[in-house]
PDB file of N, CA and C in Angstrom:
ATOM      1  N   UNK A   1       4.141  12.876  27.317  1.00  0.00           N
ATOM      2  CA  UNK A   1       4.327  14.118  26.588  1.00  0.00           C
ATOM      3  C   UNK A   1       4.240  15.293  27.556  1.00  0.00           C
ATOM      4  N   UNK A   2       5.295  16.070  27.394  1.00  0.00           N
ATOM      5  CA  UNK A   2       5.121  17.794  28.343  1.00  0.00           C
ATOM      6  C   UNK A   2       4.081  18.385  27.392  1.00  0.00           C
ATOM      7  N   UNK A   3       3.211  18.883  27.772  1.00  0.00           N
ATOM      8  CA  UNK A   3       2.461  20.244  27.786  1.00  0.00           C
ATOM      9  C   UNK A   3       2.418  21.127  28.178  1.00  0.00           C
ATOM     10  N   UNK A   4       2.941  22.703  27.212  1.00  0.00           N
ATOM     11  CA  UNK A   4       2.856  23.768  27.234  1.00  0.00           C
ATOM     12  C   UNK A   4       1.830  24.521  27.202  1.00  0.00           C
ATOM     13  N   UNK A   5       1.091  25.132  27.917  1.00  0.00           N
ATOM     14  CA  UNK A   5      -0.283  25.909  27.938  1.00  0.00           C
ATOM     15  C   UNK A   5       0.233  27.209  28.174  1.00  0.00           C
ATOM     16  N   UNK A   6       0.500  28.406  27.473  1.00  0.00           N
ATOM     17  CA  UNK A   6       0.991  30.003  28.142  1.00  0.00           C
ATOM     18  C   UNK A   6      -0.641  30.392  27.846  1.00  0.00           C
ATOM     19  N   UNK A   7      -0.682  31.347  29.195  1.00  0.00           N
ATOM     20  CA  UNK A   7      -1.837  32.335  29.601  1.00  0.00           C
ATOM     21  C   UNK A   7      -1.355  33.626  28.911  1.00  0.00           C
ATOM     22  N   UNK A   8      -2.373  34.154  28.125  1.00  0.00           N
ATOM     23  CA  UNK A   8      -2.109  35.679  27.882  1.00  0.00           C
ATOM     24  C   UNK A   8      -3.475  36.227  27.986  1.00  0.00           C
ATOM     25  N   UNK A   9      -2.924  37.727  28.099  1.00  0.00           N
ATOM     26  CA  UNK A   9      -4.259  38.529  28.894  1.00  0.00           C
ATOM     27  C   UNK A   9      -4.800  39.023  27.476  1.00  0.00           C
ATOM     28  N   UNK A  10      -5.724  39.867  27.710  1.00  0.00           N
ATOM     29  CA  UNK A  10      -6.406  40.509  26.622  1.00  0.00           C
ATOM     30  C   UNK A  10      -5.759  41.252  25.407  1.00  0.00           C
ATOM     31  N   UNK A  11      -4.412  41.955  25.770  1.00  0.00           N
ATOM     32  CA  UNK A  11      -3.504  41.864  24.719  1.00  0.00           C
ATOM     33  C   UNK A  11      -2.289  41.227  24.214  1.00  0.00           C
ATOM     34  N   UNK A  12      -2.642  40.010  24.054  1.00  0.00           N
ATOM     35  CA  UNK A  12      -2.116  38.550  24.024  1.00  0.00           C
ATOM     36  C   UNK A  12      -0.933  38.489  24.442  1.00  0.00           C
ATOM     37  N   UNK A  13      -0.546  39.450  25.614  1.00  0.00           N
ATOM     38  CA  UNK A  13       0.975  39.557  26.042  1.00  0.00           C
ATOM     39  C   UNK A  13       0.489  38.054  27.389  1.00  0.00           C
ATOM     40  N   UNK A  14       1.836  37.033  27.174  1.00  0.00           N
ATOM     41  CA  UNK A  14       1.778  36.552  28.105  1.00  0.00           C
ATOM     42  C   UNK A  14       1.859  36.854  29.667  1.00  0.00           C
ATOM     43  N   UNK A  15       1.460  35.910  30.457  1.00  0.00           N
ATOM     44  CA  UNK A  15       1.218  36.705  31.981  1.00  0.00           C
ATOM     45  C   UNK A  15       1.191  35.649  32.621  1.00  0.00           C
ATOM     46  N   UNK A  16       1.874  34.287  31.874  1.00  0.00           N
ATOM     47  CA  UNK A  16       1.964  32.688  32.767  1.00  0.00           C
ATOM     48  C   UNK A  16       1.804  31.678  31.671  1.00  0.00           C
ATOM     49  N   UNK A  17       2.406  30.916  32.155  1.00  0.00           N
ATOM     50  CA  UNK A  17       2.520  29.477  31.732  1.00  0.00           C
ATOM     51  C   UNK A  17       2.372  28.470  32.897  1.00  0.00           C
ATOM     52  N   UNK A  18       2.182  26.743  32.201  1.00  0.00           N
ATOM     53  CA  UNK A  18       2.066  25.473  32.831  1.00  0.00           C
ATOM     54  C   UNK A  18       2.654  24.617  31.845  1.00  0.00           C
ATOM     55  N   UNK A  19       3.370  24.041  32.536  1.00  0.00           N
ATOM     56  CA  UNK A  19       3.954  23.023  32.402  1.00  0.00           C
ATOM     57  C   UNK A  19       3.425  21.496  32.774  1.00  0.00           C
ATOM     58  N   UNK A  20       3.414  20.758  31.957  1.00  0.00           N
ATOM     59  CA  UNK A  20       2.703  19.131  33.121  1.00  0.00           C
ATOM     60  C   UNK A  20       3.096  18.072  31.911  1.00  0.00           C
ATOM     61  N   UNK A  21       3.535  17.184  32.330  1.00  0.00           N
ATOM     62  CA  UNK A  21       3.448  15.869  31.868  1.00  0.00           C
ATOM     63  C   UNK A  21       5.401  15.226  31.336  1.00  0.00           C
ATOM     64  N   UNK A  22       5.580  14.396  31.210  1.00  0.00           N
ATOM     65  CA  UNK A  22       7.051  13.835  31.174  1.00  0.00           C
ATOM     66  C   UNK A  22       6.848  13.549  29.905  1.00  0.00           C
ATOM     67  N   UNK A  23       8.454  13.459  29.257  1.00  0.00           N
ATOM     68  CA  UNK A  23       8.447  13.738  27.904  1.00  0.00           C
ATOM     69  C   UNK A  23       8.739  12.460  27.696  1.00  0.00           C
ATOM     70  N   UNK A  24       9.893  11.561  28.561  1.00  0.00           N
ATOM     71  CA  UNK A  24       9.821   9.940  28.434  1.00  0.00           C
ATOM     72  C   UNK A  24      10.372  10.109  26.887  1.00  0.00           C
ATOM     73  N   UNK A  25      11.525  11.154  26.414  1.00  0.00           N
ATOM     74  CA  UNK A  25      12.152  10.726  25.593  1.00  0.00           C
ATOM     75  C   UNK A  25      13.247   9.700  25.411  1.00  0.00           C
ATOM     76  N   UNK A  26      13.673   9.116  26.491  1.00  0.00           N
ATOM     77  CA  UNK A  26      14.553   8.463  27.128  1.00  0.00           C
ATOM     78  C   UNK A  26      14.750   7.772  28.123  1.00  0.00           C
ATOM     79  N   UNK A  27      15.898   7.042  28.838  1.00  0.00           N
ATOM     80  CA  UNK A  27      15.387   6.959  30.614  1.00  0.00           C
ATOM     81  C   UNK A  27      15.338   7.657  31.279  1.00  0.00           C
ATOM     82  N   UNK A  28      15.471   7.260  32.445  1.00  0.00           N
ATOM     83  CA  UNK A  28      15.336   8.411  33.398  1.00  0.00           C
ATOM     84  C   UNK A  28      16.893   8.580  33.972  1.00  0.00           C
ATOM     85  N   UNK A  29      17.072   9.726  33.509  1.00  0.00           N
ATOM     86  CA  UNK A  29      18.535  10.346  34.038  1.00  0.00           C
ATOM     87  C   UNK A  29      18.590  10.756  32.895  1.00  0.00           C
ATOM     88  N   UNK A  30      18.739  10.337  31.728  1.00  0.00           N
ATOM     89  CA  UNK A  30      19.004  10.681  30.621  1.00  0.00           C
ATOM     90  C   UNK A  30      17.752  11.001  29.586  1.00  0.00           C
ATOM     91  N   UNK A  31      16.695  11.888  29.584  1.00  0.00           N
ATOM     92  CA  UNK A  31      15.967  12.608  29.089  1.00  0.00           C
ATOM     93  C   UNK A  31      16.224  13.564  28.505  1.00  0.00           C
ATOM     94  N   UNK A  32      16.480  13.860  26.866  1.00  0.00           N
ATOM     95  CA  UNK A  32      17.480  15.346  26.912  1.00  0.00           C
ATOM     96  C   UNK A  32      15.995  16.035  26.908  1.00  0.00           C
ATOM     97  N   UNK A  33      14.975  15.709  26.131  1.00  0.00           N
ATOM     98  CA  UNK A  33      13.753  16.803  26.209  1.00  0.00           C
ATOM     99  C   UNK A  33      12.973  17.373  27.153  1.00  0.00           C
ATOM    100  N   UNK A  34      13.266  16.714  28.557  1.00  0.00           N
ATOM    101  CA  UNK A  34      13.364  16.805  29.930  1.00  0.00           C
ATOM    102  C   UNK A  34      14.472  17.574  30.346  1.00  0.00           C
ATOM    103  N   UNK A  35      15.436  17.214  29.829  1.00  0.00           N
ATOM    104  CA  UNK A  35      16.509  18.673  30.408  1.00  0.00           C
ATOM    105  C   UNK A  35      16.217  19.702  29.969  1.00  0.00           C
ATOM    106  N   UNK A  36      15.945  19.790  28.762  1.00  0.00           N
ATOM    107  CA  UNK A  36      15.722  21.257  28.324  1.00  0.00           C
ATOM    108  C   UNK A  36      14.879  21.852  28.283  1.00  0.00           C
ATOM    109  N   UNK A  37      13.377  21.277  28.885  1.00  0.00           N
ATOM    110  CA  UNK A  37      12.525  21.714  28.899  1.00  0.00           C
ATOM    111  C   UNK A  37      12.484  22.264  30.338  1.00  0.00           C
ATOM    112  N   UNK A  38      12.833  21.556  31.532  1.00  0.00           N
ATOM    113  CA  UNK A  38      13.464  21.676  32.482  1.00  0.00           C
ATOM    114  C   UNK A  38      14.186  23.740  32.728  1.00  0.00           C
ATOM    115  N   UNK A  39      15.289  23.147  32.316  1.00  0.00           N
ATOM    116  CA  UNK A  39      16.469  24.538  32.502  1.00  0.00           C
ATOM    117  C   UNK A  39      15.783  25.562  31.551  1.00  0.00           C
ATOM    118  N   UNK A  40      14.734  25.534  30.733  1.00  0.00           N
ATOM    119  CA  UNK A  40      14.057  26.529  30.087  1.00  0.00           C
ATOM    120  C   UNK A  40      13.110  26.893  31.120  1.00  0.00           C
ATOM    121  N   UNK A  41      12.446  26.399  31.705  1.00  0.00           N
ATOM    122  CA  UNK A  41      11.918  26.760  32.212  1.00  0.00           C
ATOM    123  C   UNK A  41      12.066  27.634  33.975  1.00  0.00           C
ATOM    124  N   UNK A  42      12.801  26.348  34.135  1.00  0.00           N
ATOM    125  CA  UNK A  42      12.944  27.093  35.705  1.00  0.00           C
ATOM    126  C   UNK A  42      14.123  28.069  35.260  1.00  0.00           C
ATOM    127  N   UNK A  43      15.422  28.222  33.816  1.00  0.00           N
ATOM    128  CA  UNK A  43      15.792  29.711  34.021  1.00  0.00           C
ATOM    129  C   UNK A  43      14.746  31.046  33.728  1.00  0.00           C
ATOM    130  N   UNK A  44      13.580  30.490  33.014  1.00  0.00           N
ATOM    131  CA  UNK A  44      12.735  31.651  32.659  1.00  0.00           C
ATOM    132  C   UNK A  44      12.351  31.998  33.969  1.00  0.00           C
ATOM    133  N   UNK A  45      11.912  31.083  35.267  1.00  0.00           N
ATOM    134  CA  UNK A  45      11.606  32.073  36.464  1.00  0.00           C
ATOM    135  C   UNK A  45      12.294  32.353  37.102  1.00  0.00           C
ATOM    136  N   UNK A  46      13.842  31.674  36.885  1.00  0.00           N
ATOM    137  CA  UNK A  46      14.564  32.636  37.728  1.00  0.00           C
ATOM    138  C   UNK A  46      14.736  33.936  37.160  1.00  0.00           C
ATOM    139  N   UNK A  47      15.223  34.169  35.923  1.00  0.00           N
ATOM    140  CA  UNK A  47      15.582  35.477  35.428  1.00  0.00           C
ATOM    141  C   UNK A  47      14.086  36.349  35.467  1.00  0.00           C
ATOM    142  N   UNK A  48      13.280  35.522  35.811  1.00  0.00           N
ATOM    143  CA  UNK A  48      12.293  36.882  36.193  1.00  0.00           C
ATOM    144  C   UNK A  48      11.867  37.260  37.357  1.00  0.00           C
ATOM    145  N   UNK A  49      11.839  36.941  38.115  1.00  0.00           N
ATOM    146  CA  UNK A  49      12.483  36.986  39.770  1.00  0.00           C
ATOM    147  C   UNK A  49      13.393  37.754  40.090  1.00  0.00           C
ATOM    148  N   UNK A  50      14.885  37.583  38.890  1.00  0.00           N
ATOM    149  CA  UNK A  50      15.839  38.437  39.558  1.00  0.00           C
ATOM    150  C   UNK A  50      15.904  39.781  38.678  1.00  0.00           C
ATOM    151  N   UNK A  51      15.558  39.706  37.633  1.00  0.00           N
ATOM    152  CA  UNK A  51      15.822  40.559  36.636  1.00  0.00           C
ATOM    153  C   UNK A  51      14.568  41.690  36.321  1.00  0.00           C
ATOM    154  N   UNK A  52      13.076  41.243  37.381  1.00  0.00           N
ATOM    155  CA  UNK A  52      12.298  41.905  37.129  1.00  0.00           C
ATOM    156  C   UNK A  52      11.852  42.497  38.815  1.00  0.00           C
ATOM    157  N   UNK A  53      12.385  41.849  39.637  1.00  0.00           N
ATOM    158  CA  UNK A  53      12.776  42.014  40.990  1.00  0.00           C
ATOM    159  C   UNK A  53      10.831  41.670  41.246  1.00  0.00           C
ATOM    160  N   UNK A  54      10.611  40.644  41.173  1.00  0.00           N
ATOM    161  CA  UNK A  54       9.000  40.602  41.722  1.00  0.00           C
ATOM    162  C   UNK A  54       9.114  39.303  42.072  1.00  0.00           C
ATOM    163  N   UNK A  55       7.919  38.750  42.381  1.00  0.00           N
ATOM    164  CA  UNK A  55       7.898  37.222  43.140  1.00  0.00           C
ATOM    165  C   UNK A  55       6.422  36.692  42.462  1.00  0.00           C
ATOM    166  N   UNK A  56       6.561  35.797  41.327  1.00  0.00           N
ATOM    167  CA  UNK A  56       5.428  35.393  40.321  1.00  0.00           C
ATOM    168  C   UNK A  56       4.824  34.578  41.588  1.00  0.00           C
ATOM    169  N   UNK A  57       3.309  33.674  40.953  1.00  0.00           N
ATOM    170  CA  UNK A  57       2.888  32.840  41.918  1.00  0.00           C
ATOM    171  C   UNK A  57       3.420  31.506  40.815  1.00  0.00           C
ATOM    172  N   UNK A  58       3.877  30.613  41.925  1.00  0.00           N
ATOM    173  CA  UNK A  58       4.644  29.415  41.443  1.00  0.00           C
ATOM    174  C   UNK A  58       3.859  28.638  42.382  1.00  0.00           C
ATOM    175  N   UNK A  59       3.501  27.086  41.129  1.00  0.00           N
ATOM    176  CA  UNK A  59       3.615  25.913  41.735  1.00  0.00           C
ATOM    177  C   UNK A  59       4.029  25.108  41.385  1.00  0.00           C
ATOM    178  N   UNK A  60       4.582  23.740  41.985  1.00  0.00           N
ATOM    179  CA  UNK A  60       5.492  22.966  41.507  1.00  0.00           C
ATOM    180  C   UNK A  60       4.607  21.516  41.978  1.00  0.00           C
ATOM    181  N   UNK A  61       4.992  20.407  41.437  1.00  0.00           N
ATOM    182  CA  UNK A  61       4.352  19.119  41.612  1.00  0.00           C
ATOM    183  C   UNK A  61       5.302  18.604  42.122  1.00  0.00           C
ATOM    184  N   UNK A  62       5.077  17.809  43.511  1.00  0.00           N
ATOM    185  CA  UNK A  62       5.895  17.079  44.413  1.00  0.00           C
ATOM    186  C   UNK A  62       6.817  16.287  43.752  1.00  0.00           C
ATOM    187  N   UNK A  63       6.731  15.617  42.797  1.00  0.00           N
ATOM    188  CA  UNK A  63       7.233  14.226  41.927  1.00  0.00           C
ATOM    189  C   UNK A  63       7.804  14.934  40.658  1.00  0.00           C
ATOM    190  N   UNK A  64       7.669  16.129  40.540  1.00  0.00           N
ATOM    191  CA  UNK A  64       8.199  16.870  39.240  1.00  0.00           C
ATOM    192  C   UNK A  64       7.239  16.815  37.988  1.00  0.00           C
ATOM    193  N   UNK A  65       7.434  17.336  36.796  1.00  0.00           N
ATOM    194  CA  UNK A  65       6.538  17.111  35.983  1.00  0.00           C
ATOM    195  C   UNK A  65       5.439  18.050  35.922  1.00  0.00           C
ATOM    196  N   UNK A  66       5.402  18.816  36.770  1.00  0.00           N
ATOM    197  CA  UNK A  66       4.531  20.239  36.765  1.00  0.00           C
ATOM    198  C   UNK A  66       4.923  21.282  37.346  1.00  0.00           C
ATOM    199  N   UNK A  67       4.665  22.610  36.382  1.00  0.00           N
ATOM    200  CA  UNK A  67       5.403  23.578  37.291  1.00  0.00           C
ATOM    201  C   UNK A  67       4.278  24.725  36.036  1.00  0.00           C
ATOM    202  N   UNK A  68       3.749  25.540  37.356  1.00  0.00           N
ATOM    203  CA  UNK A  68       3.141  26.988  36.806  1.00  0.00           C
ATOM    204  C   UNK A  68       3.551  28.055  37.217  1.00  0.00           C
ATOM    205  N   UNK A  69       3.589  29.118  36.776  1.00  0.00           N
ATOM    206  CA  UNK A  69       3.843  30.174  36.842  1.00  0.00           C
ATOM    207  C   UNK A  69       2.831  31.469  36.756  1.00  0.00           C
ATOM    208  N   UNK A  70       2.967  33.041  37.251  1.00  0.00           N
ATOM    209  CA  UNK A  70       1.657  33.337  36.542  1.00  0.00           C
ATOM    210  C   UNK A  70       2.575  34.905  37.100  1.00  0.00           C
ATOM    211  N   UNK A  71       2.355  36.082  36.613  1.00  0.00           N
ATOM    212  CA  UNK A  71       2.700  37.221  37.149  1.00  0.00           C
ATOM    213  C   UNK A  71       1.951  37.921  38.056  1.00  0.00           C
ATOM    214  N   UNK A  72       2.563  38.661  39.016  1.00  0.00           N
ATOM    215  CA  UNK A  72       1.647  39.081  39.512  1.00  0.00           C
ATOM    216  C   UNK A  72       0.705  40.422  39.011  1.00  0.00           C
ATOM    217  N   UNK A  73      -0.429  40.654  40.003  1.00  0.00           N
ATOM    218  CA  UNK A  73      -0.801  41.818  39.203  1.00  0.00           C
ATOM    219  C   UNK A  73      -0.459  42.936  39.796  1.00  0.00           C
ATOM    220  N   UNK A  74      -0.346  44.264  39.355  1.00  0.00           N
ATOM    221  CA  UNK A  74      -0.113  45.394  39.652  1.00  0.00           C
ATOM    222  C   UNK A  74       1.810  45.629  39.698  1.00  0.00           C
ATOM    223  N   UNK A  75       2.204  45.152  38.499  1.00  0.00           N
ATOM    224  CA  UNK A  75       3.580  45.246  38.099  1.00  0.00           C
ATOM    225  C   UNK A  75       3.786  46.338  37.506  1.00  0.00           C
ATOM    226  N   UNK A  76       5.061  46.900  37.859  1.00  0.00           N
ATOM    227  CA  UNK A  76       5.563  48.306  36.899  1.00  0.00           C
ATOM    228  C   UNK A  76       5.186  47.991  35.243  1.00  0.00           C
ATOM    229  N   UNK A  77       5.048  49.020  34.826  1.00  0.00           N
ATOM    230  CA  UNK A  77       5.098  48.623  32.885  1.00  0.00           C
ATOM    231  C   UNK A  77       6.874  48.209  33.206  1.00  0.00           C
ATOM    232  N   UNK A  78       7.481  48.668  33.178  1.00  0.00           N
ATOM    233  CA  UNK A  78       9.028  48.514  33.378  1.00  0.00           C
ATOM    234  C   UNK A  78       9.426  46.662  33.353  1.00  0.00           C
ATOM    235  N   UNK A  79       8.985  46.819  34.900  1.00  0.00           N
ATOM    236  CA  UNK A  79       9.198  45.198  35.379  1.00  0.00           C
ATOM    237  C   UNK A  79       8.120  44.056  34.265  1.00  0.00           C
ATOM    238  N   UNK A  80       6.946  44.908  33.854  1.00  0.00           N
ATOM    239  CA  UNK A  80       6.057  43.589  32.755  1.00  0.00           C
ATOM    240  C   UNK A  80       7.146  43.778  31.563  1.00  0.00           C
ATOM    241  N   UNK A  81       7.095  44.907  30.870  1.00  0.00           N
ATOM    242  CA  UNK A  81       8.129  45.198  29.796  1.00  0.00           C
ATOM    243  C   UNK A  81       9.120  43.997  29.658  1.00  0.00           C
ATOM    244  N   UNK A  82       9.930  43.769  31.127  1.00  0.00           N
ATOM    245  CA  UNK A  82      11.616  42.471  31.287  1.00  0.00           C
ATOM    246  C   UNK A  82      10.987  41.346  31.231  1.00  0.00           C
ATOM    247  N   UNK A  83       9.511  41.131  31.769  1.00  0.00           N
ATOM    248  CA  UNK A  83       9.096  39.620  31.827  1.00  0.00           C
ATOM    249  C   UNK A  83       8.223  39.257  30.561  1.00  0.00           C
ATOM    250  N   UNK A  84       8.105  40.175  29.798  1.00  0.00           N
ATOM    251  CA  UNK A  84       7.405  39.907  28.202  1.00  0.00           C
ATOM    252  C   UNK A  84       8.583  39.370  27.903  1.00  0.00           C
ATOM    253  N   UNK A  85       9.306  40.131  27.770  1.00  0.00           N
ATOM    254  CA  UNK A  85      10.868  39.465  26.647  1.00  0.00           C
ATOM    255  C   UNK A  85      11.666  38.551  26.961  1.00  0.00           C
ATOM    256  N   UNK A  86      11.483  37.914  28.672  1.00  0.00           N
ATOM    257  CA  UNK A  86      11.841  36.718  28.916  1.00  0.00           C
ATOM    258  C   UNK A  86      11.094  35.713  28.549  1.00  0.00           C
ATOM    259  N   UNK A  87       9.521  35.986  28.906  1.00  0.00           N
ATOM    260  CA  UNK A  87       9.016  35.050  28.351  1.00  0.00           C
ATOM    261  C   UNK A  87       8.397  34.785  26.671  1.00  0.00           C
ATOM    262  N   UNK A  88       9.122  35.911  25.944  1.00  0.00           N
ATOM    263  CA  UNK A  88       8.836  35.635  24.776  1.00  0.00           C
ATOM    264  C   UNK A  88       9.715  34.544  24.296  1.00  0.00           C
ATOM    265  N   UNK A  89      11.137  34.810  24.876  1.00  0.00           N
ATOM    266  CA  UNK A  89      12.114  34.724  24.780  1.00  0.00           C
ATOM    267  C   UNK A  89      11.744  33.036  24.470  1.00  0.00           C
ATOM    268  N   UNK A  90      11.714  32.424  26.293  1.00  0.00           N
ATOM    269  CA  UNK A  90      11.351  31.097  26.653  1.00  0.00           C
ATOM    270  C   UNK A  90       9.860  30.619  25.253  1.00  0.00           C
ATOM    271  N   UNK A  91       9.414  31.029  24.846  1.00  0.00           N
ATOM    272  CA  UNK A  91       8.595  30.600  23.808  1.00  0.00           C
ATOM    273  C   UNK A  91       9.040  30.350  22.437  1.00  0.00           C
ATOM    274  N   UNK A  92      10.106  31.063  22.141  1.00  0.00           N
ATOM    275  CA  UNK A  92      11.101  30.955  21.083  1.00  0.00           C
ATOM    276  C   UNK A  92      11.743  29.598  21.200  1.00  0.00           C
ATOM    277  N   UNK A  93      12.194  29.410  22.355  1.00  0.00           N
ATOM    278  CA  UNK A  93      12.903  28.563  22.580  1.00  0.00           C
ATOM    279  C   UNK A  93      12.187  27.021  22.481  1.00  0.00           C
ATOM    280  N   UNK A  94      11.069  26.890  23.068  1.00  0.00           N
ATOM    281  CA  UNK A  94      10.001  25.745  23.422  1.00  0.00           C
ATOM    282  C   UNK A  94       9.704  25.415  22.184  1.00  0.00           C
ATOM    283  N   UNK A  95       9.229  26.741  21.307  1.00  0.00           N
ATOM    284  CA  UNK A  95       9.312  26.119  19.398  1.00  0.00           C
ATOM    285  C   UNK A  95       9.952  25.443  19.278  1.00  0.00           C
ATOM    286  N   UNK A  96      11.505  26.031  19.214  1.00  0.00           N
ATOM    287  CA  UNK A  96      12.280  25.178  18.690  1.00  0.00           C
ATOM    288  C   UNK A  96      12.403  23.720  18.996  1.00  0.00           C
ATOM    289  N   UNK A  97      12.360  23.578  20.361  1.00  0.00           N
ATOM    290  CA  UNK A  97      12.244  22.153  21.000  1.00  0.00           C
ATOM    291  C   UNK A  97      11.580  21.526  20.301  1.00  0.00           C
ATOM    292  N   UNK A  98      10.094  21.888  20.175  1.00  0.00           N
ATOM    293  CA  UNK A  98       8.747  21.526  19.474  1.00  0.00           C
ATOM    294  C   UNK A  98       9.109  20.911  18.569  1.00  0.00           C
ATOM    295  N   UNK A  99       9.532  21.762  17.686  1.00  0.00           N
ATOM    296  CA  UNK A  99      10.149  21.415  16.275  1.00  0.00           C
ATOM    297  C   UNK A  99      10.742  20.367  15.702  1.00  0.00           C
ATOM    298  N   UNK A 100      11.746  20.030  16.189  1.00  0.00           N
ATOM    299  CA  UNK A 100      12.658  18.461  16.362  1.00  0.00           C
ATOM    300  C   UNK A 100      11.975  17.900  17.244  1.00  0.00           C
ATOM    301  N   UNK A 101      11.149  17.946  18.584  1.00  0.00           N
ATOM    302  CA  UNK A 101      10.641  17.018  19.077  1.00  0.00           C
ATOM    303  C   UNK A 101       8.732  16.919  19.372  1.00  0.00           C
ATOM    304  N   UNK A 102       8.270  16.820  18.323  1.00  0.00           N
ATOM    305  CA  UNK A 102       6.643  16.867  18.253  1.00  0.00           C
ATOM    306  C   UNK A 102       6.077  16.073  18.924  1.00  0.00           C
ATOM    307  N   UNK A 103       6.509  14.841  19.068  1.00  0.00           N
ATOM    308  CA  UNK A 103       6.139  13.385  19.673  1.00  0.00           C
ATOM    309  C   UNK A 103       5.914  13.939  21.536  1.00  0.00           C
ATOM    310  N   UNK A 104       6.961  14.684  21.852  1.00  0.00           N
ATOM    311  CA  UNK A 104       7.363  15.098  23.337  1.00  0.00           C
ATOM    312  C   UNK A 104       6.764  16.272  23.849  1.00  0.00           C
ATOM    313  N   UNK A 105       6.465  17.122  23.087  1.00  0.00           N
ATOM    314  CA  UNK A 105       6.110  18.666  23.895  1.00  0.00           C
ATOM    315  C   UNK A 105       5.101  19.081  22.872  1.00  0.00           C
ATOM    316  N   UNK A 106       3.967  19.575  23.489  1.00  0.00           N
ATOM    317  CA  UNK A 106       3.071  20.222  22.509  1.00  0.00           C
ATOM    318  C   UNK A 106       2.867  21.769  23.359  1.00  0.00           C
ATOM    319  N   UNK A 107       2.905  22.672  22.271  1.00  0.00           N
ATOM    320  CA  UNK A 107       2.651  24.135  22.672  1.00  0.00           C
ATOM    321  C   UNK A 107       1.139  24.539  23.025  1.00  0.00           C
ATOM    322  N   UNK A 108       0.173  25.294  23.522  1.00  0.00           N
ATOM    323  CA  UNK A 108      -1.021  25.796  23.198  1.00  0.00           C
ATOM    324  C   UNK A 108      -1.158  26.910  23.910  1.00  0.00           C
ATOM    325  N   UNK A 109      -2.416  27.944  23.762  1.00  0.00           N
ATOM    326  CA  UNK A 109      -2.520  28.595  24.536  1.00  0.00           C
ATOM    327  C   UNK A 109      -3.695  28.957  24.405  1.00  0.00           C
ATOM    328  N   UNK A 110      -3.746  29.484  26.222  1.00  0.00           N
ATOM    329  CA  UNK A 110      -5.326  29.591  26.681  1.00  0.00           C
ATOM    330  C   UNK A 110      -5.357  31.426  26.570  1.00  0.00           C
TER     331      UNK A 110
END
């Protein structure tokens, strides 16, 4: 199962997520809850990288299957403003996944 954990700060605006665990909806090559959990994710850091022009702290797990994210601190309101609504965005999206696939991805947050 993937696990979703998003970090939010004191006004529950997110400020990071983690990712960890294989969804093993399928084989391997052919995982769709792995693809999409996948391209949700790594487009949420690209488009915030390029679209918020900053450099989050990222880590990634050698073998795949984990990947965190976190913003940095001392961001424009501007640049937090683009990375709230991406990553609200990417949370919208992970529901939905959720939704049709409960068995595979669980949401939470710290």
């Amino acid at each position: 199962m993937v696990e979703l954990n998003l970090f939010k700060n004191h006004n529950q605006m997110i400020v990071g997520f983690e990712l960890s665990g294989h969804a093993n909806s399928g084989p391997h090559g052919h995982d769709l809850v792995c693809a999409a959990v996948s391209a949700v994710s790594f487009g949420t850091v690209n488009s915030i990288i390029k679209l918020c022009q900053i450099d989050p702290e990222i880590e990634q797990g050698s073998d795949g299957g984990y990947l965190k994210m976190l913003l940095p601190h001392g961001m424009s309101d501007e640049a937090f403003d683009k990375a709230q609504t991406l990553l609200e965005g990417m949370l919208v999206t992970f529901q939905t996944i959720e939704r049709d696939n409960k068995q595979y991805l669980s949401i939470s947050e710290n």
